[in-house]
Protein backbone atom coordinates (compact mmCIF):
# COMPACT_ATOMS: atom_id res chain seq x y z
CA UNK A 1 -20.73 -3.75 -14.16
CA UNK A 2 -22.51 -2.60 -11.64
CA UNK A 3 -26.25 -1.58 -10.70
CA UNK A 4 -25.29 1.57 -8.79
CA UNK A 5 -24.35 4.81 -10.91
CA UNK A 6 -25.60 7.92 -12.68
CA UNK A 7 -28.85 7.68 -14.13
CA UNK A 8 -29.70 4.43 -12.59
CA UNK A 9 -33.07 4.25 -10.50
CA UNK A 10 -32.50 4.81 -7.88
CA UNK A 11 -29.78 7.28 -8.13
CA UNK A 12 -27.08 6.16 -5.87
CA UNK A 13 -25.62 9.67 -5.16
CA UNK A 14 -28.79 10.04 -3.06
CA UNK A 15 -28.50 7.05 -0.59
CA UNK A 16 -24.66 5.89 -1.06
CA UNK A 17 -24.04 5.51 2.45
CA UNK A 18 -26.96 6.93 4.02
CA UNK A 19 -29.91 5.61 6.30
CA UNK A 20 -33.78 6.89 5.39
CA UNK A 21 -34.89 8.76 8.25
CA UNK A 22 -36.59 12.16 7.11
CA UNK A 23 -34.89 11.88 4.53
CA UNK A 24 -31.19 10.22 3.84
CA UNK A 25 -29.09 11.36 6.65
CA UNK A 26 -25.65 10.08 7.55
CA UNK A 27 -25.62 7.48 10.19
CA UNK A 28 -23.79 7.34 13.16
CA UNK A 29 -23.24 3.52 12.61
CA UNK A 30 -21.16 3.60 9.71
CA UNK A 31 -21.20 1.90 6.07
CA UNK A 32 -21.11 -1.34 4.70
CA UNK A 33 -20.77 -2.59 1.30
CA UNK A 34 -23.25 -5.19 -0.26
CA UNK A 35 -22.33 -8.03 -2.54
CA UNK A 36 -22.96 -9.80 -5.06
CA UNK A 37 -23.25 -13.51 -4.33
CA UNK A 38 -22.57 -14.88 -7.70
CA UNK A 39 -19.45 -12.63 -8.69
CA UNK A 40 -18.49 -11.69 -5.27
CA UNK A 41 -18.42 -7.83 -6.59
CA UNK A 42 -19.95 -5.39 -4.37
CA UNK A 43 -22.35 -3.83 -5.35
CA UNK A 44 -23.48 -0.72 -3.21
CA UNK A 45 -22.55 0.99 0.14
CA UNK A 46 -25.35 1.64 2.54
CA UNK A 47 -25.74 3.55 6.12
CA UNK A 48 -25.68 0.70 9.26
CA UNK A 49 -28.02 2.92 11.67
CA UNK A 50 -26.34 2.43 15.03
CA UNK A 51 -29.08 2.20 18.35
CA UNK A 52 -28.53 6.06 18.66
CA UNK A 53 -30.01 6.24 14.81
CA UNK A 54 -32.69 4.03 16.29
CA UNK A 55 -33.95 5.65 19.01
CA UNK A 56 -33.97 9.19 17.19
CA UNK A 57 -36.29 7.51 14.43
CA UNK A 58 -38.27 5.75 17.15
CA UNK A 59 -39.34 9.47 18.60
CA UNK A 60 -39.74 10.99 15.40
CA UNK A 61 -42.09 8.42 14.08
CA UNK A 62 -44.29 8.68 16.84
CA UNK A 63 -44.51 11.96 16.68
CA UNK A 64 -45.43 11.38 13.20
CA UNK A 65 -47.50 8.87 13.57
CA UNK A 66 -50.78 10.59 15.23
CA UNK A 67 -50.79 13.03 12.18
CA UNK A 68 -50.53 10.52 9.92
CA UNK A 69 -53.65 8.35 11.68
CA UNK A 70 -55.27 11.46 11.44
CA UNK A 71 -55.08 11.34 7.53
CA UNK A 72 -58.39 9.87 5.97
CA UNK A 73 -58.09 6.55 5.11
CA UNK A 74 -58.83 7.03 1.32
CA UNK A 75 -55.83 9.56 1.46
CA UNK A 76 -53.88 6.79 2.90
CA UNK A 77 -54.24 4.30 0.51
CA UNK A 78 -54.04 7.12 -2.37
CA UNK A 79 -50.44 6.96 -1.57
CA UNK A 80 -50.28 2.97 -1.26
CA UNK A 81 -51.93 3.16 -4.78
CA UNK A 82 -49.12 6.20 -5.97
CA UNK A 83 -46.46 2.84 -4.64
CA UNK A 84 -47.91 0.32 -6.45
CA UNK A 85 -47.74 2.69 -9.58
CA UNK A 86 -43.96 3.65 -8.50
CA UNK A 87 -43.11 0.05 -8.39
CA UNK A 88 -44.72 -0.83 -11.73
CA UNK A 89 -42.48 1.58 -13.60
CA UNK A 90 -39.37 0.50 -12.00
CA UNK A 91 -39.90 -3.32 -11.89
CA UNK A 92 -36.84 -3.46 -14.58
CA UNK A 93 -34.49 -1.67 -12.04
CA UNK A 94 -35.80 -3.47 -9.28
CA UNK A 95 -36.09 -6.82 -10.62
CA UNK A 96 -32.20 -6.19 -11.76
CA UNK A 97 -31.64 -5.45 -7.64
CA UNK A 98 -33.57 -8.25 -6.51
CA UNK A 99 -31.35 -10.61 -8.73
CA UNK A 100 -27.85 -9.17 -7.91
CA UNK A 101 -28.19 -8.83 -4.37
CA UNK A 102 -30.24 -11.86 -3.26
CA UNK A 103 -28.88 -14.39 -6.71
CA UNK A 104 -32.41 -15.38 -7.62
CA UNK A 105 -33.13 -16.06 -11.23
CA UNK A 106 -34.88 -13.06 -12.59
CA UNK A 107 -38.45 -14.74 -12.33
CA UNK A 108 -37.74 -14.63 -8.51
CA UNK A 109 -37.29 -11.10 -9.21
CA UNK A 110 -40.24 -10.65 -11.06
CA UNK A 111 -42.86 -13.23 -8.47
CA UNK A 112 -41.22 -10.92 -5.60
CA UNK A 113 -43.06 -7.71 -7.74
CA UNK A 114 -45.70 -9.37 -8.41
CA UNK A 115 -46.46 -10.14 -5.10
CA UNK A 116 -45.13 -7.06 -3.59
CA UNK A 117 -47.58 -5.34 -6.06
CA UNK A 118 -50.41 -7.82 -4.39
CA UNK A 119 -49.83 -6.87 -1.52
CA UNK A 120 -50.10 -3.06 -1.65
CA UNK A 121 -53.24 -3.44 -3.81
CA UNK A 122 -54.86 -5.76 -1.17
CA UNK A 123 -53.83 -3.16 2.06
CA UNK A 124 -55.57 -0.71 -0.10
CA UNK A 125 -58.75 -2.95 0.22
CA UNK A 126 -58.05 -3.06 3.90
CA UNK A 127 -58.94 0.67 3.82
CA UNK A 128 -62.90 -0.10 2.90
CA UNK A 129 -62.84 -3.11 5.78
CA UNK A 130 -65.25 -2.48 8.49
CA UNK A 131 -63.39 -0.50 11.62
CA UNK A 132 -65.38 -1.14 13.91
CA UNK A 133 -68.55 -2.62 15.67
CA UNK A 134 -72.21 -0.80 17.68
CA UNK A 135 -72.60 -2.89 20.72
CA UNK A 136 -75.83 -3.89 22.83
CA UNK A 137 -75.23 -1.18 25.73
CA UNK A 138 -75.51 -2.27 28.91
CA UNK A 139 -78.01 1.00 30.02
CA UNK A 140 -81.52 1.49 28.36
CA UNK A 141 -81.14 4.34 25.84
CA UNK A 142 -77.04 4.43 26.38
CA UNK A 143 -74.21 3.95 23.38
CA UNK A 144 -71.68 1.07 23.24
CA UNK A 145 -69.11 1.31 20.66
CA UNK A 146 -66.02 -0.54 19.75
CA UNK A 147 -63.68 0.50 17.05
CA UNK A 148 -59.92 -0.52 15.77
CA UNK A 149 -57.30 2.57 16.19
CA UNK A 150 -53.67 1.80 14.70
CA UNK A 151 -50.96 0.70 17.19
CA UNK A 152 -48.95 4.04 16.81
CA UNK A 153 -44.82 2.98 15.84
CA UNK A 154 -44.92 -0.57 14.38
CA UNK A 155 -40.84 -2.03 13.78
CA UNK A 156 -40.52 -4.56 11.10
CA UNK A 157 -37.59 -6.30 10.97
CA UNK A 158 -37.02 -7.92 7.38
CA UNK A 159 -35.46 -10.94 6.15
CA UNK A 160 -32.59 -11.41 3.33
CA UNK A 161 -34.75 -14.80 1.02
CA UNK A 162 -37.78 -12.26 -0.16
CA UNK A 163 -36.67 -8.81 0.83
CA UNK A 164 -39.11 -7.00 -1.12
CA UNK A 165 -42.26 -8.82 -0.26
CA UNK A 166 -41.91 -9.06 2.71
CA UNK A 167 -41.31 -5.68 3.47
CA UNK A 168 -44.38 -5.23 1.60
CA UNK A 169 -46.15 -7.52 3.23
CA UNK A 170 -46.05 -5.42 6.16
CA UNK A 171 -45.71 -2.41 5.75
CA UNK A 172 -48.56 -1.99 3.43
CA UNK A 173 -51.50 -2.76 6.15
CA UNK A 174 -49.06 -1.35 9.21
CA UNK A 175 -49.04 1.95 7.14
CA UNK A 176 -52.53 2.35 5.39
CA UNK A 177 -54.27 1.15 9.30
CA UNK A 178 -52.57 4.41 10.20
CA UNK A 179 -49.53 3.69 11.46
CA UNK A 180 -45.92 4.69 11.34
CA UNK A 181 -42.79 2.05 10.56
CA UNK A 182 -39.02 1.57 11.74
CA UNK A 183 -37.98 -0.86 8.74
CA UNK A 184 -34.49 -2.52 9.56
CA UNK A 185 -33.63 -4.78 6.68
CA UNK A 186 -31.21 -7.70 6.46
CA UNK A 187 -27.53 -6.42 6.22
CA UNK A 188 -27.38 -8.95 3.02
CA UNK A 189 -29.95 -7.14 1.22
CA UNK A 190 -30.36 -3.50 2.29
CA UNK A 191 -31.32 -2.12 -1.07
CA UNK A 192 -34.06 -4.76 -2.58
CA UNK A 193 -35.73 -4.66 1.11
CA UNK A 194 -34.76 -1.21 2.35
CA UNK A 195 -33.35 1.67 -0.09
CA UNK A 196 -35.95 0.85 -3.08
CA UNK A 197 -38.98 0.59 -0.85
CA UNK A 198 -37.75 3.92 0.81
CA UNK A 199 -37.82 5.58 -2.44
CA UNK A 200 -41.07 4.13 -3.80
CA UNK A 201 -43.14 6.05 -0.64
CA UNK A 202 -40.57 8.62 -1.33
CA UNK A 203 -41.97 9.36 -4.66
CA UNK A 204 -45.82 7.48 -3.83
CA UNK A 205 -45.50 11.33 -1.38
CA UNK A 206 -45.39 9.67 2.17
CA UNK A 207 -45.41 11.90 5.02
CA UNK A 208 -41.80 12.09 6.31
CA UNK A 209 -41.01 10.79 9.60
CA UNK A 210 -43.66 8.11 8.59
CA UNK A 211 -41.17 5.63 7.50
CA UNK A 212 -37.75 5.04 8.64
CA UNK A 213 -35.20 2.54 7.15
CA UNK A 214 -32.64 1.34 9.04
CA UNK A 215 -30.06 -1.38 7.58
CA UNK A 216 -28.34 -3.16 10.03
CA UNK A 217 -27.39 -5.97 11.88
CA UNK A 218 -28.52 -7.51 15.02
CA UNK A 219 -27.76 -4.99 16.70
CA UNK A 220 -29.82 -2.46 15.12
CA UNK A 221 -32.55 -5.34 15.44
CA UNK A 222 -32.57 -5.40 18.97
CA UNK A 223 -32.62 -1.22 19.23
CA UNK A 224 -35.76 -1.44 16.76
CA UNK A 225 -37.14 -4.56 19.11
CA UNK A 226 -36.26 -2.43 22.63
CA UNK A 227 -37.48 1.02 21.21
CA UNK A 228 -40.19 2.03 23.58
CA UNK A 229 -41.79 3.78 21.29
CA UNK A 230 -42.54 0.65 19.18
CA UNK A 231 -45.78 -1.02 20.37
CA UNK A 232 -45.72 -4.12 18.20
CA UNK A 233 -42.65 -5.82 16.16
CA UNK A 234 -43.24 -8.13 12.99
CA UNK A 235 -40.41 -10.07 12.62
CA UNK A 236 -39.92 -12.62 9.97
CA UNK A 237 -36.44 -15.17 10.01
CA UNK A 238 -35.49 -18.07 11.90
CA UNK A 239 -37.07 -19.76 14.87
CA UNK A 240 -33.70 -18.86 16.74
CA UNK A 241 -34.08 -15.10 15.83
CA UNK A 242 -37.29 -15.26 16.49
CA UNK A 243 -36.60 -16.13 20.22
CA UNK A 244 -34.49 -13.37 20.51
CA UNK A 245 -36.50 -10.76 19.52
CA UNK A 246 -39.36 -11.99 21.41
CA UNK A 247 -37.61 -11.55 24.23
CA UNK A 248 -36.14 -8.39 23.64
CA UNK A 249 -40.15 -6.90 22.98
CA UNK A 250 -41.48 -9.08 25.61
CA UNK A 251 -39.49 -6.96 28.06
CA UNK A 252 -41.61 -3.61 27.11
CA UNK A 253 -44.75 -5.90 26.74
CA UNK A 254 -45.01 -5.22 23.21
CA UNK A 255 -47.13 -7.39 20.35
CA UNK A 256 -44.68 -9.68 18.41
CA UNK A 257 -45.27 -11.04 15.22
CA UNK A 258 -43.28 -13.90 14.50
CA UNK A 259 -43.19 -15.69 11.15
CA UNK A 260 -40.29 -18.43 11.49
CA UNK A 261 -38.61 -21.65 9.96
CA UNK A 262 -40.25 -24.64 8.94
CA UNK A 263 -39.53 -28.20 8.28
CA UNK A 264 -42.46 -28.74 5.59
CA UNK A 265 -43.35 -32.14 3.92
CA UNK A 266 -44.58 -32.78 1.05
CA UNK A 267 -46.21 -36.11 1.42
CA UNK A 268 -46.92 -38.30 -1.35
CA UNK A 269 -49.66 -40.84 -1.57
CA UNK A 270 -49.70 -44.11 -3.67
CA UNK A 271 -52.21 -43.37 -6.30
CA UNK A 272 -50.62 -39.99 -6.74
CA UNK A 273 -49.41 -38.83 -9.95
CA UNK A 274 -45.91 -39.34 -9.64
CA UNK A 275 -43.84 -37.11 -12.35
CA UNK A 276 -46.89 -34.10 -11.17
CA UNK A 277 -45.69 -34.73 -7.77
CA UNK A 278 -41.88 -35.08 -8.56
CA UNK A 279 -42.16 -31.53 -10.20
CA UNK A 280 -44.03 -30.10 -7.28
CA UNK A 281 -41.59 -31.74 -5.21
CA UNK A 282 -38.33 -30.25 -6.97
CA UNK A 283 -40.23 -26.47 -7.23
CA UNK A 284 -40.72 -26.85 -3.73
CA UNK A 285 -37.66 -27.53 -2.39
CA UNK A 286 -34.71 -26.51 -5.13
CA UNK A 287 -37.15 -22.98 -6.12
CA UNK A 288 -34.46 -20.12 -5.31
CA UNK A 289 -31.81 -22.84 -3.89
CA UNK A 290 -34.38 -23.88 -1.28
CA UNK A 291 -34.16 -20.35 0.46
CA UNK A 292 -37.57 -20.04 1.88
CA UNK A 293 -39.16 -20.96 5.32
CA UNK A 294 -41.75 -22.64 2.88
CA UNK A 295 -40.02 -24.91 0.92
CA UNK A 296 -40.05 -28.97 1.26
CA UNK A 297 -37.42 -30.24 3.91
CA UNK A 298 -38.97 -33.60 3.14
CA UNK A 299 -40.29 -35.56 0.99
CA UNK A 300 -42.62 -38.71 2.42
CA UNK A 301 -43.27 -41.07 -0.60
CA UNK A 302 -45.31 -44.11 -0.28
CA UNK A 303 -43.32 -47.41 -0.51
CA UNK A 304 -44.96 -48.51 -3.40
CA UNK A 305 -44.14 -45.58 -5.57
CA UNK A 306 -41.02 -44.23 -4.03
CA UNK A 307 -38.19 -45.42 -6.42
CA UNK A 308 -40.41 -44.26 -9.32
CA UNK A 309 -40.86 -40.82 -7.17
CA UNK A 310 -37.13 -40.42 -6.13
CA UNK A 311 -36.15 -41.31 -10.58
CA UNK A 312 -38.11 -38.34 -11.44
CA UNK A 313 -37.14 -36.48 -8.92
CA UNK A 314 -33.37 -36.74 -9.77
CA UNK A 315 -34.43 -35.95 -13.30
CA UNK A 316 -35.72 -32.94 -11.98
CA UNK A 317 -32.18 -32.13 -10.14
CA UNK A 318 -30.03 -33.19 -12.37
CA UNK A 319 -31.73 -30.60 -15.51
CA UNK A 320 -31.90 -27.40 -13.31
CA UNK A 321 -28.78 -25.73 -15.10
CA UNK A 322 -26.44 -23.53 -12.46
CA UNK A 323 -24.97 -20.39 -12.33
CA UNK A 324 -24.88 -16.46 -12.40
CA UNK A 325 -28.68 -15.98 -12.42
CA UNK A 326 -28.01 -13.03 -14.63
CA UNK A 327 -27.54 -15.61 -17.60
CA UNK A 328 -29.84 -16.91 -19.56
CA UNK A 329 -30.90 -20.50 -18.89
CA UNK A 330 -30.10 -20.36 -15.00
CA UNK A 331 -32.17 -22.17 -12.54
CA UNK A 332 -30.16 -22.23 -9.78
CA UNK A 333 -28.22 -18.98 -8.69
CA UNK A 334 -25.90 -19.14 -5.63
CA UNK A 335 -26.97 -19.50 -1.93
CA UNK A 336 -26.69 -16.05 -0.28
CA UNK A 337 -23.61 -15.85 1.34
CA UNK A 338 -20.08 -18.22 2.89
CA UNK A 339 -22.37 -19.23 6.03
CA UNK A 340 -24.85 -20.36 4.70
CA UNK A 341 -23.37 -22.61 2.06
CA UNK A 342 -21.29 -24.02 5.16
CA UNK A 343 -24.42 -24.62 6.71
CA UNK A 344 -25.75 -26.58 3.78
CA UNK A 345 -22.75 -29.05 3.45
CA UNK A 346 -22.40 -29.64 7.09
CA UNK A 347 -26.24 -30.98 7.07
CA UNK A 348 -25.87 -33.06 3.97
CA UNK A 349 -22.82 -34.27 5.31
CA UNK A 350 -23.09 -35.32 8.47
CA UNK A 351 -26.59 -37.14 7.29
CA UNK A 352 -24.05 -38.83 4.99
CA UNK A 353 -22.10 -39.99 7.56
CA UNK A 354 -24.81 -41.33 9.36
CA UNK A 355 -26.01 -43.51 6.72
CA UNK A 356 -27.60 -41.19 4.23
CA UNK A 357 -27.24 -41.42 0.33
CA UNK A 358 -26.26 -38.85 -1.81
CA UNK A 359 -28.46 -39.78 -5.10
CA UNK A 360 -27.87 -36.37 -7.27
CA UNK A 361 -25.67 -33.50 -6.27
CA UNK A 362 -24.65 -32.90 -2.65
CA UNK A 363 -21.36 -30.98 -3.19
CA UNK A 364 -21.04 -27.39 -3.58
CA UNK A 365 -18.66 -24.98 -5.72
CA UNK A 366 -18.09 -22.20 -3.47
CA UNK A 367 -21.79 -20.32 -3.07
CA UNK A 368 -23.34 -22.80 -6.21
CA UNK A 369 -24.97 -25.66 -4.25
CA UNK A 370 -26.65 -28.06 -6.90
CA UNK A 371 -29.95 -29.23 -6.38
CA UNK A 372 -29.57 -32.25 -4.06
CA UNK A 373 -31.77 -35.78 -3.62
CA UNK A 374 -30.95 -37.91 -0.57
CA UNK A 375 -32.36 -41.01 0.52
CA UNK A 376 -31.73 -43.97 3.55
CA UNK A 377 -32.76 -40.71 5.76
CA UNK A 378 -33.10 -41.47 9.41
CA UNK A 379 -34.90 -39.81 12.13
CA UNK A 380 -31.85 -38.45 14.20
CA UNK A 381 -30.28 -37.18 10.71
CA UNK A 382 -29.77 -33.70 10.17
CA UNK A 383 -31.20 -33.40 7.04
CA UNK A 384 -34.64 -34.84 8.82
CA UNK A 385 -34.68 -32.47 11.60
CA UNK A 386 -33.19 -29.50 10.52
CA UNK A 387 -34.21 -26.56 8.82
CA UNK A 388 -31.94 -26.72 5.71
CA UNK A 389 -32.82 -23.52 3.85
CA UNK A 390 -30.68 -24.88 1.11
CA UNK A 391 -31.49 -27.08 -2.33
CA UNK A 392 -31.95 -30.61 -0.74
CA UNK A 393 -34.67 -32.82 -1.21
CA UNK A 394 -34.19 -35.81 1.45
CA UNK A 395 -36.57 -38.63 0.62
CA UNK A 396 -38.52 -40.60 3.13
CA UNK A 397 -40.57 -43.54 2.65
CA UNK A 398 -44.01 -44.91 4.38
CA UNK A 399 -46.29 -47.66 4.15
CA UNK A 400 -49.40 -46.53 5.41
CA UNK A 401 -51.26 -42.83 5.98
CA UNK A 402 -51.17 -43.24 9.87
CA UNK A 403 -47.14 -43.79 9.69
CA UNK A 404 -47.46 -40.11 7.10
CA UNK A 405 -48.78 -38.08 9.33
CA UNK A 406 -47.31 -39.20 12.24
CA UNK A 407 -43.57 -38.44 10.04
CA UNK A 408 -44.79 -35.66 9.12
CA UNK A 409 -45.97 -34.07 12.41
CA UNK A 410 -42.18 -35.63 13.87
CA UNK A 411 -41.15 -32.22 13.81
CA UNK A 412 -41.40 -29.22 16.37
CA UNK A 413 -42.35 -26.97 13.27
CA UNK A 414 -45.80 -26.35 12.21
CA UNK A 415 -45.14 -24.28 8.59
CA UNK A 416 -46.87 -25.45 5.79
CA UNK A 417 -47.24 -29.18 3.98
CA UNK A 418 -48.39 -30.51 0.39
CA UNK A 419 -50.44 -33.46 0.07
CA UNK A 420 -50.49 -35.33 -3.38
CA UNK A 421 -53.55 -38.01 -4.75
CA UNK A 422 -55.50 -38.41 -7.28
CA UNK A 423 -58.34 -38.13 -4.83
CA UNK A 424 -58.61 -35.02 -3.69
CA UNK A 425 -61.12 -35.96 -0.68
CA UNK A 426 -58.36 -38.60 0.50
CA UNK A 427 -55.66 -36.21 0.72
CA UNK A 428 -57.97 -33.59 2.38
CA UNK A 429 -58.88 -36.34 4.80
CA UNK A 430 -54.51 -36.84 5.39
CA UNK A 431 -53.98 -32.48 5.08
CA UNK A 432 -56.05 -32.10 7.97
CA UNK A 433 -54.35 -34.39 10.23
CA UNK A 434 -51.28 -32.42 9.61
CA UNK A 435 -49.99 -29.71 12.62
CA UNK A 436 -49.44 -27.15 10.33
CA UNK A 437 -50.85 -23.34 9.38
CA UNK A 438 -50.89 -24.39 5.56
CA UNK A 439 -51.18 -27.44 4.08
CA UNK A 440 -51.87 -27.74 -0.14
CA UNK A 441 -53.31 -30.30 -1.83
CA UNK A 442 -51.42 -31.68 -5.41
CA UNK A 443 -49.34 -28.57 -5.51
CA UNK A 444 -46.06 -27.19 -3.83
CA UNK A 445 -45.32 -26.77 -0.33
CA UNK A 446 -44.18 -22.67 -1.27
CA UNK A 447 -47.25 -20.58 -1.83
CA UNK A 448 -48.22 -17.55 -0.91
CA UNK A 449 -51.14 -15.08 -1.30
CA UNK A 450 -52.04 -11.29 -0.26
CA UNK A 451 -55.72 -12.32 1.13
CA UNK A 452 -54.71 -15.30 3.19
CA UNK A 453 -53.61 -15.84 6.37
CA UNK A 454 -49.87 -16.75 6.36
CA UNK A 455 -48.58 -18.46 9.47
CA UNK A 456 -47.45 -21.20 11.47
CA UNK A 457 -48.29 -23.40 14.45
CA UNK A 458 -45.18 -24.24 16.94
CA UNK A 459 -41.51 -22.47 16.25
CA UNK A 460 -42.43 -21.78 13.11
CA UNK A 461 -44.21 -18.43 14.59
CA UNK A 462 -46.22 -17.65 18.02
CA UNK A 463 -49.90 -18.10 15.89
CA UNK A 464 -50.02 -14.99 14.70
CA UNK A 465 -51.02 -14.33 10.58
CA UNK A 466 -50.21 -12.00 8.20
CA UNK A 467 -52.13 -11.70 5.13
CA UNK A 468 -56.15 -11.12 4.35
CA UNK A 469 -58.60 -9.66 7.09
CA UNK A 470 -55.73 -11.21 9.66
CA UNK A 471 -53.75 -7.84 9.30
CA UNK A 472 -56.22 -6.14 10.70
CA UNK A 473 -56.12 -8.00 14.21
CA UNK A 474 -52.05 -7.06 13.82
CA UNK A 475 -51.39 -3.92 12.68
CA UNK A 476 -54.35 -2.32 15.20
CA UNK A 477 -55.92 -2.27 18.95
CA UNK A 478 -59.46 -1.79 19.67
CA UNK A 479 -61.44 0.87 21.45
CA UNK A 480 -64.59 0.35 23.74
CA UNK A 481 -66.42 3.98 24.16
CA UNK A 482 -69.61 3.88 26.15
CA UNK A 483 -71.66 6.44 26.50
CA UNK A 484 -75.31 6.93 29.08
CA UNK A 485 -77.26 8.28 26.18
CA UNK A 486 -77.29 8.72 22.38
CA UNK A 487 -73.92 10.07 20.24
């Protein structure tokens, strides 16, 4: 079985193959086939745009791009609004994508929608925002003003863990704040973040040359990076990518938007509410096989409630059934692809070797990683100061709220971070002495929202946000206009 065919939304005789760039075209870069990670089937064939595809969609969207800033801003979120309507009444065929390409359980598939449909309904919002600002002139009698105007070509190069929402998550302000968009999504999951978002402004009636997808690989990544008729990149992936495509933009002294890794605690305080916690804890870090810049790397526990913390945690691990996330039941699909499981099992075991225990799972079958609980965890361990991006939930204890937050902030991340106790003012008092650009309090570490600022402090991104009023600073420039007399 396949998702591809006949009939099937959307129609694979129209993009088999192809890049989106006025349309599907044939790419000078070649094909590649997508696959399944559960079955190992493939499941599609999609255009690689080479950096010749790049450049040509680079011109042509900014020449598109002062037309479409030209279009009122009620038109442009009319069609944002036509998108979120498109993606409504293909959720089943989407959520089916999302699940077969990336192996999340279909209520990944369906919180990606959900969020994706956030998103475009919140950009739409942008659209009323105030643009701009009358300013005490400097003359008697003269004009000041100041006003936002869109950046012209924004690139956004996607990530394979939440494909969908995250493409939405940009491109929705980029494109209602009048801009146009080069969208290169992960070669793991070109369809859920690059075909299906390419025909939902297809059919929403987006000008073309407005939007341009682009699978690739890194290669393609650096063209959309280098293009110099992109003015600002919004990258989100690792802290190592990240570098790379910073400097790769910083050469044309373009804006970069980085939204990187993490190494996120969730720290747990003595009078917390232990089994609440351990269930935060579990979401936090085995949600979607820990494949998510927000999820829990670690797990602080106070001394005097650790054991009872790290039982009920294992009972958590040990009752998340695994498998094909197609069946009913599943929990845990598979980890995205070869590399990354390797990844995985070389953290959890060279911890191991160091002194680590293994208290539930900790050894894979091929992509199926089960949900993992280590304690005895070092400093110098792997599993304490690397980004895992996998199901493992290494356990750390503390005795005091100074040692916490000095654990916690052992870390050259700055992501996100949960705080559990029954008093809420006590584990305010702790979340705020955390380094971090989130921090929750009795809840998980992996939460996200359309109207707030998402972003990190450190190598988890360079300070910039996405998300609420925050978009606007990204996705436009300002204008100062003076003038000796009246307008």
């Amino acid at each position: 079985m396949t998702v591809t065919g006949e009939g099937v939304w959307p129609n694979a005789a129209e993009w088999t193959g192809m890049i989106y760039s006025e349309g599907w075209r044939t790419s000078e870069g070649g094909t590649r086939r997508t696959i399944e990670p559960a079955t190992g089937e493939p499941l599609a064939e999609v255009g690689v745009a080479s950096p010749a595809d790049v450049a040509r969609a680079g011109a042509r969207a900014a020449r598109a791009a002062p037309d479409w800033a030209a279009v009122a801003v009620s038109d442009r979120a009319d069609v944002l609004m036509r998108a979120d309507r498109a993606l409504r009444e293909h959720s089943a065929a989407i959520r089916a994508w999302i699940v077969r390409e990336s192996g999340g359980i279909p209520a990944k598939g369906d919180y990606e929608i959900a969020a994706g449909l956030g998103q475009l309904r919140h950009a739409v919002g942008l659209a009323s925002q105030p643009q701009g600002e009358i300013l005490t002139p400097q003359v008697s009698g003269g004009t000041s003003l100041a006003w936002r105007v869109p950046l012209g070509v924004v690139g956004v190069i996607n990530p394979w863990n939440a494909p969908l929402l995250f493409a939405m998550r940009a491109l929705a302000p980029a494109l209602v704040l009048g801009n146009a968009v080069l969208l290169k999504p992960d070669p793991l999951t070109p369809v859920s973040g690059g075909v299906l978002v390419a025909q939902l402004f297809q059919e929403a009636g987006l000008p073309e040359g407005v939007l341009h997808v682009l699978p690739g690989d890194a290669e393609a990544g650096r063209a959309v990076a280098a293009d110099p008729h992109v003015a600002m990149v919004s990258f989100t992936g690792s802290s190592e990518a990240g570098r790379e495509v910073a400097r790769v933009a910083g050469e044309g002294l373009k804006r970069v938007s980085l939204e990187l890794g993490g190494k996120n605690s969730i720290v747990v305080l003595e009078d917390a509410d232990v089994e609440a916690a351990a269930a935060a804890g579990a979401m936090s870090s085995f949600g979607y096989q820990g494949q998510a810049c927000v999820a829990a790397g670690r797990h602080l526990v106070h001394a005097d409630v650790v054991e009872a913390y790290t039982e009920a945690l294992i009972r958590q691990a040990k009752g998340l059934p695994i498998g094909d996330p197609r069946d009913d039941g599943v929990v845990i699909g598979p980890v995205i692809s070869e590399r990354q499981a390797v990844r995985i099992t070389r953290i959890v075991d060279e911890s191991v070797a160091a002194g680590a225990r293994v208290l539930a799972g900790g050894t894979r079958d091929g992509l199926f990683f089960p949900p993992t609980v280590l304690d005895r965890i070092e400093r110098t361990m792997p599993a304490f100061t690397e980004e895992i991006f996998g199901p493992v939930a290494p356990v750390v204890p503390f005795h005091s709220e100074d040692e916490a937050v000095e654990v916690a902030n052992d870390t050259a991340y700055g992501l996100t971070a949960a705080v559990h106790s029954r008093s809420v003012p006590r584990a305010t008092a702790v979340a705020r002495r955390l380094r971090t650009g989130m921090v929750h309090i009795n809840d998980v570490s992996a939460k996200d929202a359309a109207n707030a600022p998402f972003g990190g402090m450190g190598i988890s991104g360079n300070a910039s946000r996405v998300g609420g009023t925050a978009s606007l600073e990204q996705f436009t420039q300002w204008r100062w206009m003076t003038a000796p007399g009246a307008l």
